[in-house]
PDB file of N, CA and C in Angstrom:
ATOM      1  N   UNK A   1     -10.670  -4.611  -4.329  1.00  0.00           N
ATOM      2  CA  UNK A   1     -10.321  -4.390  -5.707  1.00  0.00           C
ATOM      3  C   UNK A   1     -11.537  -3.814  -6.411  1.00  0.00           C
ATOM      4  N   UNK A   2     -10.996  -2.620  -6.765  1.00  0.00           N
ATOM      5  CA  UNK A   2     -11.920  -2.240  -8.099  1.00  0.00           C
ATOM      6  C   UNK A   2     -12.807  -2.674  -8.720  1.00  0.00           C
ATOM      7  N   UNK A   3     -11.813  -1.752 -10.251  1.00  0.00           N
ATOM      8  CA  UNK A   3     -11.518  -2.254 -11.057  1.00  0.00           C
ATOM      9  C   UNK A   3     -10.259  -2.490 -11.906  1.00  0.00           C
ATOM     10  N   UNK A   4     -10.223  -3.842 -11.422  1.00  0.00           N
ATOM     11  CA  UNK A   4      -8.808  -4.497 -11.925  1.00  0.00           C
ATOM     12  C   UNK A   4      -8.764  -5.376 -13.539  1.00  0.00           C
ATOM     13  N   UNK A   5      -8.486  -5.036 -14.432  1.00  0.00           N
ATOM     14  CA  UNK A   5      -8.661  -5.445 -15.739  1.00  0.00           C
ATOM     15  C   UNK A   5      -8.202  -6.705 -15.488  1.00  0.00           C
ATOM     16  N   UNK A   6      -6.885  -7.318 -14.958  1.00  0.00           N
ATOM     17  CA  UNK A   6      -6.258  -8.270 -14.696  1.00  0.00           C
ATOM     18  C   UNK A   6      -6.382  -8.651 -13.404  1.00  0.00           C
ATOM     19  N   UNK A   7      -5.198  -9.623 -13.270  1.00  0.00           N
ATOM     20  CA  UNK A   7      -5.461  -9.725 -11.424  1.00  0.00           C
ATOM     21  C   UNK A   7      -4.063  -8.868 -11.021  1.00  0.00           C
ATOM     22  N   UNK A   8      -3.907  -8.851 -10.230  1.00  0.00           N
ATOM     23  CA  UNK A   8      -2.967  -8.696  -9.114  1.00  0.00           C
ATOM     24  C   UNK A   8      -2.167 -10.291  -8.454  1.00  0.00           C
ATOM     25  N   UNK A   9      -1.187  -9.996  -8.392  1.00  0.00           N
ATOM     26  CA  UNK A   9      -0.382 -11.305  -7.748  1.00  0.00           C
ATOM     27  C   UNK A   9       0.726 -10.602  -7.010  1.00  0.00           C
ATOM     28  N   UNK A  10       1.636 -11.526  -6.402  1.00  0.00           N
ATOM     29  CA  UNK A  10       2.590 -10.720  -5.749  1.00  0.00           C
ATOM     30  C   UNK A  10       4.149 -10.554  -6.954  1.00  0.00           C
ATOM     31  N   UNK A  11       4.702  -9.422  -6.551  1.00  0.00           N
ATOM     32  CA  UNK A  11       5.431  -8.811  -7.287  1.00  0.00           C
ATOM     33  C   UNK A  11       4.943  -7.520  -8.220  1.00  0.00           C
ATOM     34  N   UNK A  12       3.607  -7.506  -7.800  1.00  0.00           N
ATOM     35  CA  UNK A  12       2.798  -6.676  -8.897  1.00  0.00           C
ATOM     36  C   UNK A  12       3.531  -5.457  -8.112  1.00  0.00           C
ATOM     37  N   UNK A  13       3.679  -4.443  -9.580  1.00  0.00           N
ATOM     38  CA  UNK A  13       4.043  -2.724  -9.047  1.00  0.00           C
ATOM     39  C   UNK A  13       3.320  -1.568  -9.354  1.00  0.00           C
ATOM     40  N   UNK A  14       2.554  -1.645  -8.599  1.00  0.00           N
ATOM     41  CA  UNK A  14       1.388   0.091  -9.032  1.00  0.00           C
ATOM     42  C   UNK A  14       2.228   1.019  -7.934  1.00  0.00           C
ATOM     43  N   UNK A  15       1.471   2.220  -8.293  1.00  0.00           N
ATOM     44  CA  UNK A  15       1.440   3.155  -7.758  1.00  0.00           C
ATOM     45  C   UNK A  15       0.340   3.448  -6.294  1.00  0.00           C
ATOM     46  N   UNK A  16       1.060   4.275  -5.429  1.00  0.00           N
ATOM     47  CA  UNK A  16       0.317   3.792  -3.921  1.00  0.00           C
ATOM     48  C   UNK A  16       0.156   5.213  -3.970  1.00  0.00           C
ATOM     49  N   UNK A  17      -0.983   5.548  -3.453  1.00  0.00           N
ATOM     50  CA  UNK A  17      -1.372   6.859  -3.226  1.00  0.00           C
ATOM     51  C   UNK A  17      -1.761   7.498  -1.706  1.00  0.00           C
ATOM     52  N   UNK A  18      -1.279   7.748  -1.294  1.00  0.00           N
ATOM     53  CA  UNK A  18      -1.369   7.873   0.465  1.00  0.00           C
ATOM     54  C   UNK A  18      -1.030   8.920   0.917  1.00  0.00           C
ATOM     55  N   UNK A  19      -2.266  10.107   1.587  1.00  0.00           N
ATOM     56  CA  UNK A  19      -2.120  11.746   1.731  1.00  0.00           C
ATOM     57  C   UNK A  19      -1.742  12.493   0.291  1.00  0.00           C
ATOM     58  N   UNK A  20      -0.852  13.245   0.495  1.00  0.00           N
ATOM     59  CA  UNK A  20       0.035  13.392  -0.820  1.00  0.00           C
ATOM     60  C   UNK A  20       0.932  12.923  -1.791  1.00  0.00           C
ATOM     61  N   UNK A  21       1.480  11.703  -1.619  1.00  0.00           N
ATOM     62  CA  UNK A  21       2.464  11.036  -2.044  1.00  0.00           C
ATOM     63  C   UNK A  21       2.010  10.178  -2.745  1.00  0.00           C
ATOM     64  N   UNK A  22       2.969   9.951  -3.474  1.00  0.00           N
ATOM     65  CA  UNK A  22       2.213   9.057  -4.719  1.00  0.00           C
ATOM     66  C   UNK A  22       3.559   8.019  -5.041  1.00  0.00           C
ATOM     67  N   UNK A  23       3.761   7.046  -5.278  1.00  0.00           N
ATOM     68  CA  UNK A  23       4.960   6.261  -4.833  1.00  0.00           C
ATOM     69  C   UNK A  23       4.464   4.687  -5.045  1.00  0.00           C
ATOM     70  N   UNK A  24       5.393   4.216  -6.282  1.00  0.00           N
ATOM     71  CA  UNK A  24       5.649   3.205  -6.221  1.00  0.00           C
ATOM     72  C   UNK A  24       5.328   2.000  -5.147  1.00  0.00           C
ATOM     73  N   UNK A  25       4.946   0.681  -5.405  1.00  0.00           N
ATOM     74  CA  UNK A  25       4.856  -0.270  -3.991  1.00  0.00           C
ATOM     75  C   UNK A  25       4.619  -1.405  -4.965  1.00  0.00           C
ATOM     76  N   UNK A  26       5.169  -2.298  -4.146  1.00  0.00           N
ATOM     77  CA  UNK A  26       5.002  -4.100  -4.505  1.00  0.00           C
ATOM     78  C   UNK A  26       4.633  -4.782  -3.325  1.00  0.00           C
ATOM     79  N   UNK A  27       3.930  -5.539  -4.182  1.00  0.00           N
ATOM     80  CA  UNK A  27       2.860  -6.514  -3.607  1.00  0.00           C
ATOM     81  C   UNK A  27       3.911  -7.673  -2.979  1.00  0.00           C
ATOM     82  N   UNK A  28       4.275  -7.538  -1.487  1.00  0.00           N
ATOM     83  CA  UNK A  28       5.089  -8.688  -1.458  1.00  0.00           C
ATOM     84  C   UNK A  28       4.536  -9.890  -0.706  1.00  0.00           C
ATOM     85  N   UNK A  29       3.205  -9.835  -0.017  1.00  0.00           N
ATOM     86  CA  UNK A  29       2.632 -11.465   0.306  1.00  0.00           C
ATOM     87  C   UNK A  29       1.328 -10.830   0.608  1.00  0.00           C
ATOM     88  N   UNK A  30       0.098 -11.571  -0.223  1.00  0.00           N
ATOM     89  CA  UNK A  30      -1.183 -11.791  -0.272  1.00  0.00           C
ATOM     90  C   UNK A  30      -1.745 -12.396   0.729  1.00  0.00           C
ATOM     91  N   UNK A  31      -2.034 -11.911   1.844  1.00  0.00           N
ATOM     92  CA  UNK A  31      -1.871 -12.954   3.113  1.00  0.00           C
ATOM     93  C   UNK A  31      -3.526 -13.522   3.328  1.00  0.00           C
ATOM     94  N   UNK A  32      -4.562 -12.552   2.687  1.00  0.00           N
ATOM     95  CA  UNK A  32      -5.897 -13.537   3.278  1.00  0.00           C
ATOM     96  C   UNK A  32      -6.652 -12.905   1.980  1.00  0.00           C
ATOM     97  N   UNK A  33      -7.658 -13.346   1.735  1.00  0.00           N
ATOM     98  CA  UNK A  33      -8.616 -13.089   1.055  1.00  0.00           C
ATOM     99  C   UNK A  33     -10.314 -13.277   2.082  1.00  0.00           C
ATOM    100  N   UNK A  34     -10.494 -11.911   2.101  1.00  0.00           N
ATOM    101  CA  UNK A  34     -11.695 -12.045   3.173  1.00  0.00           C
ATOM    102  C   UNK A  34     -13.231 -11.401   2.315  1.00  0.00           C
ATOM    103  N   UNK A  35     -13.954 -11.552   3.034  1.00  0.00           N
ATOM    104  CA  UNK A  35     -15.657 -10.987   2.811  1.00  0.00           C
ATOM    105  C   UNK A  35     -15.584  -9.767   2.771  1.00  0.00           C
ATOM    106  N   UNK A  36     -15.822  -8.649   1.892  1.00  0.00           N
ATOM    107  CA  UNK A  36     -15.605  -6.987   2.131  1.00  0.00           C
ATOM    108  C   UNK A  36     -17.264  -7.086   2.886  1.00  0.00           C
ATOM    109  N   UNK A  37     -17.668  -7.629   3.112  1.00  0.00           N
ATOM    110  CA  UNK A  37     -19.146  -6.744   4.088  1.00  0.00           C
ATOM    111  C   UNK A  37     -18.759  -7.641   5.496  1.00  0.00           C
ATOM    112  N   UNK A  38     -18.320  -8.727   5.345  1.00  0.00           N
ATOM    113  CA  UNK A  38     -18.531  -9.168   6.762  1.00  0.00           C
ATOM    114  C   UNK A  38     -16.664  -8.986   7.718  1.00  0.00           C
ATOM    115  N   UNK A  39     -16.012  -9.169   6.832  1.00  0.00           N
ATOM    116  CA  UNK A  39     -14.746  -9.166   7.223  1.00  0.00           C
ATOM    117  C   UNK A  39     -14.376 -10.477   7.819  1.00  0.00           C
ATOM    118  N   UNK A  40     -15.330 -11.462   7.096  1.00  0.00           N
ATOM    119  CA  UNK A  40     -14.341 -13.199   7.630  1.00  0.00           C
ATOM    120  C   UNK A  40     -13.842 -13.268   6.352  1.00  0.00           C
ATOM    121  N   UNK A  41     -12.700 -14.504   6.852  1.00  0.00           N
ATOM    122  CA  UNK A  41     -11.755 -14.887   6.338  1.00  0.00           C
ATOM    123  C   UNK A  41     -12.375 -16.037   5.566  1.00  0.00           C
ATOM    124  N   UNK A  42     -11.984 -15.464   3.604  1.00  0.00           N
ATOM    125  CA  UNK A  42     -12.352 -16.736   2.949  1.00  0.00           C
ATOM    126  C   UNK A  42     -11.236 -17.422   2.282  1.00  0.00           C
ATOM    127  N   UNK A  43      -9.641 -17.360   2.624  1.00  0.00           N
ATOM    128  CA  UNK A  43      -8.778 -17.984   1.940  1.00  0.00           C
ATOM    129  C   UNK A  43      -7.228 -17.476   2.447  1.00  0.00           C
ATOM    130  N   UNK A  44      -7.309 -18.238   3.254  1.00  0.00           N
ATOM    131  CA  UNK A  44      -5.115 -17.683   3.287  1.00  0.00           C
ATOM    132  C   UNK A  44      -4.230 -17.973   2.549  1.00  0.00           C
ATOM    133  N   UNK A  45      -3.656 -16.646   2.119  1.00  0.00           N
ATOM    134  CA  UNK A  45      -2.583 -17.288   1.266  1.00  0.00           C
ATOM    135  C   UNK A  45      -3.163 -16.979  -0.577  1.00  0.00           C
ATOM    136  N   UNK A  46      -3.925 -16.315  -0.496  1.00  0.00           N
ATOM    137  CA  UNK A  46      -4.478 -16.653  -1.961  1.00  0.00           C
ATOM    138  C   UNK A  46      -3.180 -15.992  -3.242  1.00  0.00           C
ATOM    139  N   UNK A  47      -3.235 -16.723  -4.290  1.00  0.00           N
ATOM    140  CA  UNK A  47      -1.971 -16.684  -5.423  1.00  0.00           C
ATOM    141  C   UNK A  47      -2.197 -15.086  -6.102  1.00  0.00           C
ATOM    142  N   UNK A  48      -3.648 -15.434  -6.338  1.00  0.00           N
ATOM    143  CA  UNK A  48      -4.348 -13.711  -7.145  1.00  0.00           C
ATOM    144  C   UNK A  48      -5.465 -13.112  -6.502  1.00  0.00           C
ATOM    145  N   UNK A  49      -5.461 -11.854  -6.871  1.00  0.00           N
ATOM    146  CA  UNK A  49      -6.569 -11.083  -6.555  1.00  0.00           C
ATOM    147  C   UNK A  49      -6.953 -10.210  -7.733  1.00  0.00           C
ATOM    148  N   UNK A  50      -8.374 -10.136  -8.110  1.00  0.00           N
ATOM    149  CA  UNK A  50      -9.036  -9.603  -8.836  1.00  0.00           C
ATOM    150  C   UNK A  50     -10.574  -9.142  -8.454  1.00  0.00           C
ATOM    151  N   UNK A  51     -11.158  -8.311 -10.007  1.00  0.00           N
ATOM    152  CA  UNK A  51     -11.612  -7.180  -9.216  1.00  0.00           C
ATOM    153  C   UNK A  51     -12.863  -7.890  -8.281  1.00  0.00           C
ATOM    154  N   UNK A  52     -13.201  -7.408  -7.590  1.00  0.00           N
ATOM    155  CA  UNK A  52     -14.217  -7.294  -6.605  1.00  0.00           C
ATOM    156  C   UNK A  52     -13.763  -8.365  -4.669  1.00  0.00           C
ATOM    157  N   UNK A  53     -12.877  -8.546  -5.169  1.00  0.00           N
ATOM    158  CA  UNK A  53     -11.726  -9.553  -3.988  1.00  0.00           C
ATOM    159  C   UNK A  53     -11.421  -8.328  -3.022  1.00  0.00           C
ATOM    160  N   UNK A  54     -11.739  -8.895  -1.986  1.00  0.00           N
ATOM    161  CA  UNK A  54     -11.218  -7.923  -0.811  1.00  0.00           C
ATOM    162  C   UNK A  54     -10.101  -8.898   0.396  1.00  0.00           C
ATOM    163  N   UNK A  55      -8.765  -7.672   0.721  1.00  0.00           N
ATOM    164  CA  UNK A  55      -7.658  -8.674   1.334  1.00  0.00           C
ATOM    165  C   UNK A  55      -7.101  -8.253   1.610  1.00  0.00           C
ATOM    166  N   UNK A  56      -6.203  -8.745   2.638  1.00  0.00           N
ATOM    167  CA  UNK A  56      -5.327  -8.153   3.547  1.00  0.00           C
ATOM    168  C   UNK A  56      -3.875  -8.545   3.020  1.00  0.00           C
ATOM    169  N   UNK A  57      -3.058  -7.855   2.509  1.00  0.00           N
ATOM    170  CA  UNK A  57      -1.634  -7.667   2.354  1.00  0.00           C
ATOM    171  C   UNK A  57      -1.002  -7.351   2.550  1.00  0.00           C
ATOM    172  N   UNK A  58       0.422  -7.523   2.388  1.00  0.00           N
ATOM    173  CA  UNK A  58       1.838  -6.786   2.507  1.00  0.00           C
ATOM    174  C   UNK A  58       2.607  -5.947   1.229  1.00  0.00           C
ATOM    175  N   UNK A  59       2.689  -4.705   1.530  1.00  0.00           N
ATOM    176  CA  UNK A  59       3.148  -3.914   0.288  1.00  0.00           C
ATOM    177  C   UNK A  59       4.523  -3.365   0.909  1.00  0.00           C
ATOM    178  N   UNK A  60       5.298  -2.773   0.372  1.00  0.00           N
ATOM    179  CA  UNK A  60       6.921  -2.212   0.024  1.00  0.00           C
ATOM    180  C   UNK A  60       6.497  -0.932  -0.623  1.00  0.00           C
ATOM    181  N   UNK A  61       6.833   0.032   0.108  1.00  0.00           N
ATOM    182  CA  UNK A  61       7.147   1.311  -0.907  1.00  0.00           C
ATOM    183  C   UNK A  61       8.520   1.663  -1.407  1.00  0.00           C
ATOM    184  N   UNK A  62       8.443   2.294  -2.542  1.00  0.00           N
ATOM    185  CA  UNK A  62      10.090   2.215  -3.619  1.00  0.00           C
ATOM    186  C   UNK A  62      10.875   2.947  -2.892  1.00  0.00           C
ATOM    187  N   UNK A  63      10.289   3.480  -1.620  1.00  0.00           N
ATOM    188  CA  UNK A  63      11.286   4.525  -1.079  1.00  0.00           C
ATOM    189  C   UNK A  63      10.879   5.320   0.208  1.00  0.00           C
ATOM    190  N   UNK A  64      11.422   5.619   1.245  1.00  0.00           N
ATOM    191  CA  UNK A  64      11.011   6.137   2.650  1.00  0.00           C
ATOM    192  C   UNK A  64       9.589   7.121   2.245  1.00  0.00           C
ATOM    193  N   UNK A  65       8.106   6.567   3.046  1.00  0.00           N
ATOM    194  CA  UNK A  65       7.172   7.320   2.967  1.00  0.00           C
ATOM    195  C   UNK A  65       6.749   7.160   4.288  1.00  0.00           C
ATOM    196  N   UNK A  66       6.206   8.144   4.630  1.00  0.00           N
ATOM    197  CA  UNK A  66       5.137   8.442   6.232  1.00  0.00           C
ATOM    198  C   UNK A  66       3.920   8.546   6.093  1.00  0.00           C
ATOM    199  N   UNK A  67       3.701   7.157   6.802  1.00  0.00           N
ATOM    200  CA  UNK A  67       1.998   6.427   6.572  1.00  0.00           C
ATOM    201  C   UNK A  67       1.487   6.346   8.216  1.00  0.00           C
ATOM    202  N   UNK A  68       0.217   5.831   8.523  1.00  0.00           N
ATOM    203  CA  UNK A  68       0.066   5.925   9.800  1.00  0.00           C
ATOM    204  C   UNK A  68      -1.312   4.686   9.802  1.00  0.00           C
ATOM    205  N   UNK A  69      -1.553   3.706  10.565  1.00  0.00           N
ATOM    206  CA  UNK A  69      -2.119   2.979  10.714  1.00  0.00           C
ATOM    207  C   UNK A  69      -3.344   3.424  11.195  1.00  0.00           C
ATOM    208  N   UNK A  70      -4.587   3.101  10.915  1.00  0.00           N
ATOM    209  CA  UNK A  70      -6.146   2.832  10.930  1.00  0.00           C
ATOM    210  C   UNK A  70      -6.451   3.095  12.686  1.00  0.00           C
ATOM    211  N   UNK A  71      -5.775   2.405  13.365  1.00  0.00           N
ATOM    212  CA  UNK A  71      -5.838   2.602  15.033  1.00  0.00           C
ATOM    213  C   UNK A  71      -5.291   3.881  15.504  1.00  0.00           C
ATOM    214  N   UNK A  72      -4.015   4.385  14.833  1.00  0.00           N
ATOM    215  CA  UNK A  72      -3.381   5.185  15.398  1.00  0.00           C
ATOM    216  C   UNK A  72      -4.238   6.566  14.716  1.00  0.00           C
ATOM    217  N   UNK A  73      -4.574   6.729  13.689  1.00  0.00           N
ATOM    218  CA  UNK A  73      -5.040   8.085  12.766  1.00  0.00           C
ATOM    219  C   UNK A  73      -6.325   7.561  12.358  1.00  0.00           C
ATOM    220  N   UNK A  74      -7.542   7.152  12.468  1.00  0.00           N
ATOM    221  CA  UNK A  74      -8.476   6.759  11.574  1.00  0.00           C
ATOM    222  C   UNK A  74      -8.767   7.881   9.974  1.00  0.00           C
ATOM    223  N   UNK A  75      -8.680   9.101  10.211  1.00  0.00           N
ATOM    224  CA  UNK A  75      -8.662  10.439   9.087  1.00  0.00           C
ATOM    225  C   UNK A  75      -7.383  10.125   8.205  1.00  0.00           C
ATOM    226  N   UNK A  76      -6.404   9.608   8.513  1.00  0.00           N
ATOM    227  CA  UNK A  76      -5.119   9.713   7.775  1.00  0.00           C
ATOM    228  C   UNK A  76      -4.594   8.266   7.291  1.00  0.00           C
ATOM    229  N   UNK A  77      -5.357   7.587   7.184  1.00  0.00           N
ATOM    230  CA  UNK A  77      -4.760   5.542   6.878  1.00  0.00           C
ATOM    231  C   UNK A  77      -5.688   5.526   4.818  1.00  0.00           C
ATOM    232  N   UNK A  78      -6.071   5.994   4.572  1.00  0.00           N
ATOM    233  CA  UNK A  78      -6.904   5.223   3.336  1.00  0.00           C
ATOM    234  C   UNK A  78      -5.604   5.726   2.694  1.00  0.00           C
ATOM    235  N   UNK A  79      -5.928   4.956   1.599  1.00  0.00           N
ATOM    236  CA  UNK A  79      -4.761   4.726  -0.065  1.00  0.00           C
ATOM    237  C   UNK A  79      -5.978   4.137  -0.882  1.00  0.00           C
ATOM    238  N   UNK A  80      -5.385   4.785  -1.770  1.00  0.00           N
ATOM    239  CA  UNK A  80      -5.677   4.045  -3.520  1.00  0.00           C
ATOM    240  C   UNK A  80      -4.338   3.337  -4.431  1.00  0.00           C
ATOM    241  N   UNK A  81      -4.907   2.238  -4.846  1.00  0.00           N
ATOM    242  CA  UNK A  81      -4.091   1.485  -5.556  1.00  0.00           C
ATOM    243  C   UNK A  81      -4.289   2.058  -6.872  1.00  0.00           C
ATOM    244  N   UNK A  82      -2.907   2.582  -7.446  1.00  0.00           N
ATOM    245  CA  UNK A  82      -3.355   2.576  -9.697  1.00  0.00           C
ATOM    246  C   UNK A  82      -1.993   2.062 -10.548  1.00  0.00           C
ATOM    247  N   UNK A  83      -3.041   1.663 -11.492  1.00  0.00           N
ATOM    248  CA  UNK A  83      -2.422   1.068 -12.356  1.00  0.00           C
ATOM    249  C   UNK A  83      -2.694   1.128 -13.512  1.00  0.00           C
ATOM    250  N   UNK A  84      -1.953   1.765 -14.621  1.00  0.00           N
ATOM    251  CA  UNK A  84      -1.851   2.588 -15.585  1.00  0.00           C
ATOM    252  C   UNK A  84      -2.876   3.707 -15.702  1.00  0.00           C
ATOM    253  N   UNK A  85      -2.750   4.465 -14.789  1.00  0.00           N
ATOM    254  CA  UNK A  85      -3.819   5.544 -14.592  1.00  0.00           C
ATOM    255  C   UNK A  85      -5.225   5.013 -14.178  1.00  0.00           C
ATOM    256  N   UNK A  86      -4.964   4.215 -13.677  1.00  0.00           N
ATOM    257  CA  UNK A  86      -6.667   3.402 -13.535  1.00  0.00           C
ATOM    258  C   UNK A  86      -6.902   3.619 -12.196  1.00  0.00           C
ATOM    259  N   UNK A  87      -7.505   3.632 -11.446  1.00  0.00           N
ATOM    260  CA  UNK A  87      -7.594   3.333 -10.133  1.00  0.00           C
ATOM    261  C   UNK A  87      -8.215   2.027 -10.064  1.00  0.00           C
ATOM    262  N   UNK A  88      -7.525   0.943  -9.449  1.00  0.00           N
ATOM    263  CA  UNK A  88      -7.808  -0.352  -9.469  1.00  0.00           C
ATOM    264  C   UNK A  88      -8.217  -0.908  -8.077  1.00  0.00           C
ATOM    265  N   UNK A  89      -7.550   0.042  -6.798  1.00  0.00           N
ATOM    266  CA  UNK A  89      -8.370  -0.827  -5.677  1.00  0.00           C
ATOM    267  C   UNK A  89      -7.883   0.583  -4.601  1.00  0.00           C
ATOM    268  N   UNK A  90      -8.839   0.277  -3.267  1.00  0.00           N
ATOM    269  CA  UNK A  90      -8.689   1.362  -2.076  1.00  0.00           C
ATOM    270  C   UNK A  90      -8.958   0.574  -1.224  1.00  0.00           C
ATOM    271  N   UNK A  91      -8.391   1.280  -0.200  1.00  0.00           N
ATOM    272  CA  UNK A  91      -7.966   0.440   1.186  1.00  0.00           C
ATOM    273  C   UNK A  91      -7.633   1.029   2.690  1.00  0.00           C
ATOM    274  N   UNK A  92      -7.189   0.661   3.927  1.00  0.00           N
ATOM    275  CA  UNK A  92      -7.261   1.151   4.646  1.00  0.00           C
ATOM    276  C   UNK A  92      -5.929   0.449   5.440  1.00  0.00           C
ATOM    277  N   UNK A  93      -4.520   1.396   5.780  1.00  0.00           N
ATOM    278  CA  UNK A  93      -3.715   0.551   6.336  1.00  0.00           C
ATOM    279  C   UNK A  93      -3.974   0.368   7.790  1.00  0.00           C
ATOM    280  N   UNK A  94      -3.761  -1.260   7.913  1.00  0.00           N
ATOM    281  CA  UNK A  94      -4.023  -1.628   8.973  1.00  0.00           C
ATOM    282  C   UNK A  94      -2.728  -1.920  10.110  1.00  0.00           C
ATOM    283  N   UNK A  95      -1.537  -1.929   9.455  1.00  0.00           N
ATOM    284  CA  UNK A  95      -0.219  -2.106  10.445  1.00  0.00           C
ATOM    285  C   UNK A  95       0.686  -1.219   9.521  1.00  0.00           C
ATOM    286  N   UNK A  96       2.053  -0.629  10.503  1.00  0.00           N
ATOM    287  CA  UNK A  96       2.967  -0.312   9.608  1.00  0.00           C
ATOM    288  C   UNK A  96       4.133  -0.609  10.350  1.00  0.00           C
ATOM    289  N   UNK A  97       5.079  -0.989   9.514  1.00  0.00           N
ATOM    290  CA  UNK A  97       6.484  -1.986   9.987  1.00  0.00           C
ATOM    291  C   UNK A  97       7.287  -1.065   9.951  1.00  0.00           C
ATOM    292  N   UNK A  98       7.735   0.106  11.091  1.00  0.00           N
ATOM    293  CA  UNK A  98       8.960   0.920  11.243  1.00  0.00           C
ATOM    294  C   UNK A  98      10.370  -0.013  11.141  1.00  0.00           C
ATOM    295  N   UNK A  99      11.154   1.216  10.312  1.00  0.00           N
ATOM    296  CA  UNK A  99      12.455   0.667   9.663  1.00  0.00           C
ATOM    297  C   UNK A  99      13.480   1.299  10.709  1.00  0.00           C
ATOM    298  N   UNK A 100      14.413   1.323  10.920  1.00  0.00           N
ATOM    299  CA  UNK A 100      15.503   2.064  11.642  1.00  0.00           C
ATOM    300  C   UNK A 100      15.843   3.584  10.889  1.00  0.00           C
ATOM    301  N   UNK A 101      15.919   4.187  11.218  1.00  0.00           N
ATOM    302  CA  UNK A 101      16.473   5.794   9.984  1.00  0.00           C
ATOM    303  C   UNK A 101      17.963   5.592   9.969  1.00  0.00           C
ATOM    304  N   UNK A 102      18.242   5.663   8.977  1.00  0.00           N
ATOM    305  CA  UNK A 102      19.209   5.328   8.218  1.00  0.00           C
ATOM    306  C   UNK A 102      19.977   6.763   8.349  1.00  0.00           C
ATOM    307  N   UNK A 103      21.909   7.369   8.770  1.00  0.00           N
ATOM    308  CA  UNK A 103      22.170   8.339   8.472  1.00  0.00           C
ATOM    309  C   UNK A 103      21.915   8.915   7.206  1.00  0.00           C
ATOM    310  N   UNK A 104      22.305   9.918   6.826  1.00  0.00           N
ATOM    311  CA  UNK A 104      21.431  10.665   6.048  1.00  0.00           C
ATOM    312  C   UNK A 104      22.993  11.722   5.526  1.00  0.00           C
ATOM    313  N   UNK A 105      23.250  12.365   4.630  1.00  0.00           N
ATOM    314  CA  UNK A 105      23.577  13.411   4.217  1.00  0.00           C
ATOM    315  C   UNK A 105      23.071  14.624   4.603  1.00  0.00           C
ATOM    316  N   UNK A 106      23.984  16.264   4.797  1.00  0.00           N
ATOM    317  CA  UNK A 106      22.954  16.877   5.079  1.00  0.00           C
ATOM    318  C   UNK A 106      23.305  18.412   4.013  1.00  0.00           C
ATOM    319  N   UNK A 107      23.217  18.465   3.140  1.00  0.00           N
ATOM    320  CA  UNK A 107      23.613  19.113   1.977  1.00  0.00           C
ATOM    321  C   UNK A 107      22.721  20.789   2.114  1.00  0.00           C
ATOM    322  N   UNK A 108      24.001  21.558   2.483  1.00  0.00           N
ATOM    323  CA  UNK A 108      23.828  22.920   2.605  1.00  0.00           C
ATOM    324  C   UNK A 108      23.862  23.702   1.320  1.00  0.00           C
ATOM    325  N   UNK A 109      22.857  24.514   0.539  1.00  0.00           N
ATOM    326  CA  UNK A 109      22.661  25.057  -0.291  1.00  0.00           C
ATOM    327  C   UNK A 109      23.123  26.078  -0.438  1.00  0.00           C
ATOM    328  N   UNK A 110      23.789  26.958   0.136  1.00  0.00           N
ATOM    329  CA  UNK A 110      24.001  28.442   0.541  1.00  0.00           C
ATOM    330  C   UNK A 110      25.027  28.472   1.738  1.00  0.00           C
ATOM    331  N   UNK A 111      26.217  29.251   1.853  1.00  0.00           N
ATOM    332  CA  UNK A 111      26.859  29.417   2.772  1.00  0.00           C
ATOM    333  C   UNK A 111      27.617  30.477   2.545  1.00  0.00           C
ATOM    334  N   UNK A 112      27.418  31.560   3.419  1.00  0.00           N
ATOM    335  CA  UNK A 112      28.625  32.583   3.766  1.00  0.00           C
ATOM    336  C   UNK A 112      29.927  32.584   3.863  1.00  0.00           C
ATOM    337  N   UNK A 113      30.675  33.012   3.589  1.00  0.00           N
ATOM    338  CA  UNK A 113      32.206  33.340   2.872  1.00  0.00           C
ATOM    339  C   UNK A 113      32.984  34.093   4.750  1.00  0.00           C
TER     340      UNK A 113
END
């Protein structure tokens, strides 16, 4: 975390910034609160996070985005967290939970007679 004016808790909704996309996400479980220089674990489970807190979470994007995990891409995993134009925290994804693809519509713009 940043700078976070407030804290962060779960349900919180910023904006996720990842490659090009910029997209909605909620905070849906705060799972550790760790050391940003050493990377041990100082709290599981923590309720809030504020600024200078470093942690490992679970986020939701508002809608199908293509992200790529820290192991698989090291060049292509960072995000920025914002919130009301602020940039409040940056990060590095460390897992990503594939969904099934869902059929789809396939809407032709143009067609010959």
């Amino acid at each position: 975390m940043l700078n976070q004016p407030g804290q962060i808790s779960v349900d919180c909704v910023p904006e996720l910034g990842c490659h090009t996309a910029h997209i909605t996400c909620k905070f849906v479980e705060l799972k550790q609160n760790i050391d940003h220089q050493s990377g041990k674990k100082l709290e599981d489970g923590p309720k809030l996070l504020k600024s200078g807190d470093a942690a490992i979470n679970d986020k939701v994007s508002s809608k199908p985005t293509c992200v790529s995990s820290f192991s698989d891409y090291p060049r292509w995993d960072h995000f920025v967290i914002q919130d009301l134009s602020q940039t409040v925290a940056v990060g590095v994804i460390k897992a990503v939970e594939k969904k099934a693809a869902r059929a789809s519509k396939v809407i032709k713009s143009s067609q010959k007679a």
